[in-house]
N, C-alpha and C. Protein backbone atom coordinates (compact mmCIF):
# COMPACT_ATOMS: atom_id res chain seq x y z
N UNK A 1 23.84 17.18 -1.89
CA UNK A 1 23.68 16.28 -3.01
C UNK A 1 23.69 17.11 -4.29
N UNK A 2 24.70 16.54 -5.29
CA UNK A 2 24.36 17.30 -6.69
C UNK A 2 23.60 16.42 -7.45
N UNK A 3 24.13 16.90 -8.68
CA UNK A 3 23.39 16.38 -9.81
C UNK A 3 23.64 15.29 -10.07
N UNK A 4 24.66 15.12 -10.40
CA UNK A 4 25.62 13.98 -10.88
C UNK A 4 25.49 12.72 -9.20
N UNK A 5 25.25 13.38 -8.03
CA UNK A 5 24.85 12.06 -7.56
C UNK A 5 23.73 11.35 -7.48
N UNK A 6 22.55 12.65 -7.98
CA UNK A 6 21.31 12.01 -8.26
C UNK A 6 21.31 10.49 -9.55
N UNK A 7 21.98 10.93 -10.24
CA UNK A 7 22.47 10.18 -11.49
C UNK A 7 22.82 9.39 -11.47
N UNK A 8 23.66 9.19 -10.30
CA UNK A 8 24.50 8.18 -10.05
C UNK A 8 23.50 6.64 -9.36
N UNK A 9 22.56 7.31 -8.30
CA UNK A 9 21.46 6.35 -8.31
C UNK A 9 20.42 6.23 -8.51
N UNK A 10 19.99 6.69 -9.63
CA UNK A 10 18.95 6.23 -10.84
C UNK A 10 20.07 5.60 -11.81
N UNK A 11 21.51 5.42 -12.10
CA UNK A 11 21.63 4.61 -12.50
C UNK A 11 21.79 3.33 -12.02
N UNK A 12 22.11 3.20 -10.40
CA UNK A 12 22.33 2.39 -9.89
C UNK A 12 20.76 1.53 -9.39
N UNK A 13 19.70 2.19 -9.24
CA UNK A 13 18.45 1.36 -9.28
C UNK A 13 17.80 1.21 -10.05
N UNK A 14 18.02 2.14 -11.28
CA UNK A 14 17.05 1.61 -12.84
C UNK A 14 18.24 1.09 -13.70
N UNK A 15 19.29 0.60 -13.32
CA UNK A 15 20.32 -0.08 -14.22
C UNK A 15 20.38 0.36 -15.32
N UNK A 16 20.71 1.58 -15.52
CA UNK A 16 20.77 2.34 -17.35
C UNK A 16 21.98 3.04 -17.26
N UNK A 17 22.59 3.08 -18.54
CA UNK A 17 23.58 4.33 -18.15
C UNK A 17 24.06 5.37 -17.32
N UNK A 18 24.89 5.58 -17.04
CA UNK A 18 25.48 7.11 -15.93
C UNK A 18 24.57 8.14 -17.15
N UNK A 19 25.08 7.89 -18.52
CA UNK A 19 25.06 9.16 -19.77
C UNK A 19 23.30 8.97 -19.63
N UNK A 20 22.87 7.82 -19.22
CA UNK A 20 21.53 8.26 -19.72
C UNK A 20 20.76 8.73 -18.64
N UNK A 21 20.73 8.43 -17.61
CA UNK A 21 20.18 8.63 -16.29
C UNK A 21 20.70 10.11 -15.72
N UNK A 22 21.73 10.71 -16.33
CA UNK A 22 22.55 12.35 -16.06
C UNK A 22 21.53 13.02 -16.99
N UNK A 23 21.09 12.45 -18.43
CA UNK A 23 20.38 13.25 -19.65
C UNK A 23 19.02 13.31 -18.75
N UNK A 24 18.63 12.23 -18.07
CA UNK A 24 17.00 12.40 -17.39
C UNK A 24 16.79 13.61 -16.15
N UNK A 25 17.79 13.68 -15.47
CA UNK A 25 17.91 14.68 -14.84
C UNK A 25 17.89 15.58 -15.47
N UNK A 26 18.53 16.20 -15.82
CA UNK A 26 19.02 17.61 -16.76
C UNK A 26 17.54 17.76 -17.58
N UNK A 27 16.87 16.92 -18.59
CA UNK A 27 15.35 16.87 -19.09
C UNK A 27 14.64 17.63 -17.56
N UNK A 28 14.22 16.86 -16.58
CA UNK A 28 13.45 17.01 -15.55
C UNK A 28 13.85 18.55 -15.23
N UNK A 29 14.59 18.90 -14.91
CA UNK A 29 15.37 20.12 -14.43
C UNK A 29 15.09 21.53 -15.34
N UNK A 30 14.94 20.69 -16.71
CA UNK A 30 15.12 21.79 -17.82
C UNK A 30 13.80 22.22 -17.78
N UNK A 31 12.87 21.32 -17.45
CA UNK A 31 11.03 21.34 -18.12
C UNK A 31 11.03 22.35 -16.56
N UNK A 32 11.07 21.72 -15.58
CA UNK A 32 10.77 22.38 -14.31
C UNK A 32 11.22 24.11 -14.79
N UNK A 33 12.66 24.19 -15.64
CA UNK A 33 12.84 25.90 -15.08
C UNK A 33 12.17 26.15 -16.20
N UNK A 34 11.79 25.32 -17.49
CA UNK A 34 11.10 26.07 -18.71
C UNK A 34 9.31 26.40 -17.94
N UNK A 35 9.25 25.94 -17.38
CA UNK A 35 7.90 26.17 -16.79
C UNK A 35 7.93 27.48 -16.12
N UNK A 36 8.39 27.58 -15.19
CA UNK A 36 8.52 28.02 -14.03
C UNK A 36 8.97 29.98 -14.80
N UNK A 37 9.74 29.39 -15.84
CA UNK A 37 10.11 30.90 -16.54
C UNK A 37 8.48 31.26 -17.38
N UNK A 38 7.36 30.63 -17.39
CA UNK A 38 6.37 30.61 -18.09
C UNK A 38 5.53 31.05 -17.04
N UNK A 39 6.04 31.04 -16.04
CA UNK A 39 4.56 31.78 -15.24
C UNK A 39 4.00 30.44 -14.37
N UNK A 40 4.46 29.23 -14.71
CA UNK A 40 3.01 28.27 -14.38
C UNK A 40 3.94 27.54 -13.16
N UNK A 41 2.79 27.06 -12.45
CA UNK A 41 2.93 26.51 -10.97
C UNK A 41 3.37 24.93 -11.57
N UNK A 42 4.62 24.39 -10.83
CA UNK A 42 4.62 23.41 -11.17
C UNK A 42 4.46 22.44 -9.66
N UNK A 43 3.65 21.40 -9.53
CA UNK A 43 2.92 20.68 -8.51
C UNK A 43 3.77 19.47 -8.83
N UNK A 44 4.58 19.01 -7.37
CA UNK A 44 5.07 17.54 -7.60
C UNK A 44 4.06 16.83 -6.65
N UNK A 45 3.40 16.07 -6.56
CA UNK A 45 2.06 15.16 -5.72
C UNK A 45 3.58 14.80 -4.92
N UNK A 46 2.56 14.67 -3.42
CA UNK A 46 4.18 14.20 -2.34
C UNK A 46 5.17 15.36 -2.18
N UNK A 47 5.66 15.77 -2.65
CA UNK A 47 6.94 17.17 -2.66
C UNK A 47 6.48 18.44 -2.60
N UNK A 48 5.84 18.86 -3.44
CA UNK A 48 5.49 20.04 -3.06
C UNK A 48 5.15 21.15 -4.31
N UNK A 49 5.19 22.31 -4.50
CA UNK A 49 4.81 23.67 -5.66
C UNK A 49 5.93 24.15 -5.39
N UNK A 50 6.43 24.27 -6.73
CA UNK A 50 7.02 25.81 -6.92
C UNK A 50 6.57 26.86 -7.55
N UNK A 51 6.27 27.85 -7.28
CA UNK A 51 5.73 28.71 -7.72
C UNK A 51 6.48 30.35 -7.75
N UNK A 52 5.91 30.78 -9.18
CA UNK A 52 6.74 32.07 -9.25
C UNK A 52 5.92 33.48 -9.03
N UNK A 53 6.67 33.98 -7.91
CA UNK A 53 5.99 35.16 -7.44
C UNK A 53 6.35 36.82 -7.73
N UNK A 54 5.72 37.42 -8.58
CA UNK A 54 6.19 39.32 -8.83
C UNK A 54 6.24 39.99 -7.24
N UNK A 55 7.53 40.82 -6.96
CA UNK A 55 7.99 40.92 -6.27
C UNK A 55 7.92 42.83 -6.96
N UNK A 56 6.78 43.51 -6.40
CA UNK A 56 7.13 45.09 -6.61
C UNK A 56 8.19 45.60 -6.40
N UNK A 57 8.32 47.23 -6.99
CA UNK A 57 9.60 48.13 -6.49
C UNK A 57 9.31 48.50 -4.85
N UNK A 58 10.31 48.59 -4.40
CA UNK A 58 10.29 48.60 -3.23
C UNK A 58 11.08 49.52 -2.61
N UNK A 59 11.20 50.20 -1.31
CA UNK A 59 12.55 51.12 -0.97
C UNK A 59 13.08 49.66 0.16
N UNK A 60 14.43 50.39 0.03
CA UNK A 60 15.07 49.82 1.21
C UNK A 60 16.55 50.17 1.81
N UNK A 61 17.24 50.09 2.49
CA UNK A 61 18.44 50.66 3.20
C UNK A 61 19.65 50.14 3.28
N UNK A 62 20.67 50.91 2.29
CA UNK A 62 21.90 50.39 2.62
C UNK A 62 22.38 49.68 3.93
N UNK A 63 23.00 48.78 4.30
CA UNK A 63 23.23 48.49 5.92
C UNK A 63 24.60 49.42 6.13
N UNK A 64 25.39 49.62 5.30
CA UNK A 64 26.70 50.51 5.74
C UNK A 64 26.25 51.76 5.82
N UNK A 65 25.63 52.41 5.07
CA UNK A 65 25.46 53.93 4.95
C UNK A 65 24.50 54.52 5.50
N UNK A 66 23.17 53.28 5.60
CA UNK A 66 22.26 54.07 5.91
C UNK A 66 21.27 54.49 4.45
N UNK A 67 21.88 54.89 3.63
CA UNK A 67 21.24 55.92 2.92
C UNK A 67 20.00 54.79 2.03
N UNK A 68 18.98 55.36 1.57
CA UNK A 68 17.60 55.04 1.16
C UNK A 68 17.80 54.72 -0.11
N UNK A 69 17.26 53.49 -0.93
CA UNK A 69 17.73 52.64 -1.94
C UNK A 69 16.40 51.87 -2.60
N UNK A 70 16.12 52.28 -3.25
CA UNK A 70 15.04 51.64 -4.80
C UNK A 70 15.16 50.16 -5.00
N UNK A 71 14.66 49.52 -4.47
CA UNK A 71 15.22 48.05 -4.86
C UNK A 71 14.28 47.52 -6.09
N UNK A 72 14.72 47.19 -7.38
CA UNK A 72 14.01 46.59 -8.77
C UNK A 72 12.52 45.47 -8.42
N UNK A 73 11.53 46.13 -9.05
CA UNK A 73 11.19 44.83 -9.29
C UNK A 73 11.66 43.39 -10.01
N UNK A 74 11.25 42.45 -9.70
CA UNK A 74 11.49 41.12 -9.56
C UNK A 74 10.87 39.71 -9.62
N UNK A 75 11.06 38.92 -10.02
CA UNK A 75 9.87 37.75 -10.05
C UNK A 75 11.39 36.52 -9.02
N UNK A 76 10.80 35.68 -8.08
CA UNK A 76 11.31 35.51 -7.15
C UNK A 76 10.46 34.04 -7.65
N UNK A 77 11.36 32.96 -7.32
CA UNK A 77 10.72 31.04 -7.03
C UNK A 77 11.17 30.69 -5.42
N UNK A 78 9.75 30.76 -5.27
CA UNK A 78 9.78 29.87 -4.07
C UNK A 78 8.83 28.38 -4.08
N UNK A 79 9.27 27.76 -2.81
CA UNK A 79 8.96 26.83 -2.63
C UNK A 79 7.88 26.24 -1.28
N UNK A 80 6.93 25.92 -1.75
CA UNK A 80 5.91 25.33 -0.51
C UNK A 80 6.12 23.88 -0.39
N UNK A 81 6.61 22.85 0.21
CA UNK A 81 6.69 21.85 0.72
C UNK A 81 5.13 21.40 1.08
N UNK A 82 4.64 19.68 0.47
CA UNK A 82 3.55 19.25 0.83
C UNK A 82 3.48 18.53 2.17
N UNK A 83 2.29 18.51 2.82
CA UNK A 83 2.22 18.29 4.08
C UNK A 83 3.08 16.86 4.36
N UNK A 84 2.72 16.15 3.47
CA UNK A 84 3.38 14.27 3.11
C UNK A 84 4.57 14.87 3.15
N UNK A 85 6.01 15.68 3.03
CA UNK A 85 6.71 15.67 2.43
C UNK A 85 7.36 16.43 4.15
N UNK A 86 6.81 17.42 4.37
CA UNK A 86 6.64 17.90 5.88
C UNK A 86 6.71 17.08 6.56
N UNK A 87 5.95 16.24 6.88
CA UNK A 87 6.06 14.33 7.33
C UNK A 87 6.91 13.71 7.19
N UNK A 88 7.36 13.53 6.29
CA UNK A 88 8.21 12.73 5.71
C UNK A 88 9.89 13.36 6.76
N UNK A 89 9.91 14.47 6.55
CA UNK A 89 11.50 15.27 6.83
C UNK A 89 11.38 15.35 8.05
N UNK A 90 10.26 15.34 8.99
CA UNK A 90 10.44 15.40 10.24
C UNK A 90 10.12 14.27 11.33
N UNK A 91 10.17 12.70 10.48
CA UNK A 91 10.29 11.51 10.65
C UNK A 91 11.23 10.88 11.13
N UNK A 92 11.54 9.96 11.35
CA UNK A 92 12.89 8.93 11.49
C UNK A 92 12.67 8.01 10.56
N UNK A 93 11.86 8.45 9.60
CA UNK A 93 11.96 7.35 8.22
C UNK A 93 11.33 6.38 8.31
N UNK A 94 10.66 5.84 9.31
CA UNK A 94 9.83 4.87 9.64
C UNK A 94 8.15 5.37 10.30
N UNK A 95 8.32 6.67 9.78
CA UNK A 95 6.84 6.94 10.68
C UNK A 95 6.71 7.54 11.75
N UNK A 96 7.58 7.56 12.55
CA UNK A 96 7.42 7.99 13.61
C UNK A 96 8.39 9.52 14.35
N UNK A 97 7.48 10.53 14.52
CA UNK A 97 8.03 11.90 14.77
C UNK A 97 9.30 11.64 15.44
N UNK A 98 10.12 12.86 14.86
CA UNK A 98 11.60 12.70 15.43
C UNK A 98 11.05 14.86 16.16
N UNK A 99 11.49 14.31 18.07
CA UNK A 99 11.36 15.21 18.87
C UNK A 99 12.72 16.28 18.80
């Protein structure tokens, strides 16, 4: 799924523009990475945290050569999924665990 199909139905269930319902995405999207470049945890209730994590210097190993390699520190976004949301993806959409 991209962007533009998210757009496509929020315009199709809040009946507003393609142009305006594409601008609400892109807003949502923008605040999420302006945050997220700020350091701060952003919490969706139901969905889940993203959160941004410092990632030290580190060594590590070419896979062709072998030879021993400095890898940069780093600030890294990951994602924790909420338990509801965990539920939710491993459902049949009606509630009931999919084996």
């Amino acid at each position: 799924m991209r962007k533009a199909d998210i757009a496509d139905i929020i315009t199709e269930t809040a009946g507003i523009q393609k142009s305006e319902s594409m601008e609400m995405v892109e807003q949502v999207l923008d605040l999420i990475k302006a945050m997220l470049q700020q350091g701060e945890v952003v919490k969706i209730a139901g969905f889940g945290n993203f959160v941004v994590r410092s990632k030290g210097e580190r060594k590590g190993r070419n896979p062709r050569t072998g030879e021993e390699i400095a890898i940069t520190p780093r600030r890294v976004v990951s994602f924790r999924p909420s338990a509801l949301f965990k539920q939710y993806v491993n459902s049949d959409g009606q509630g009931q665990s999919v084996s």
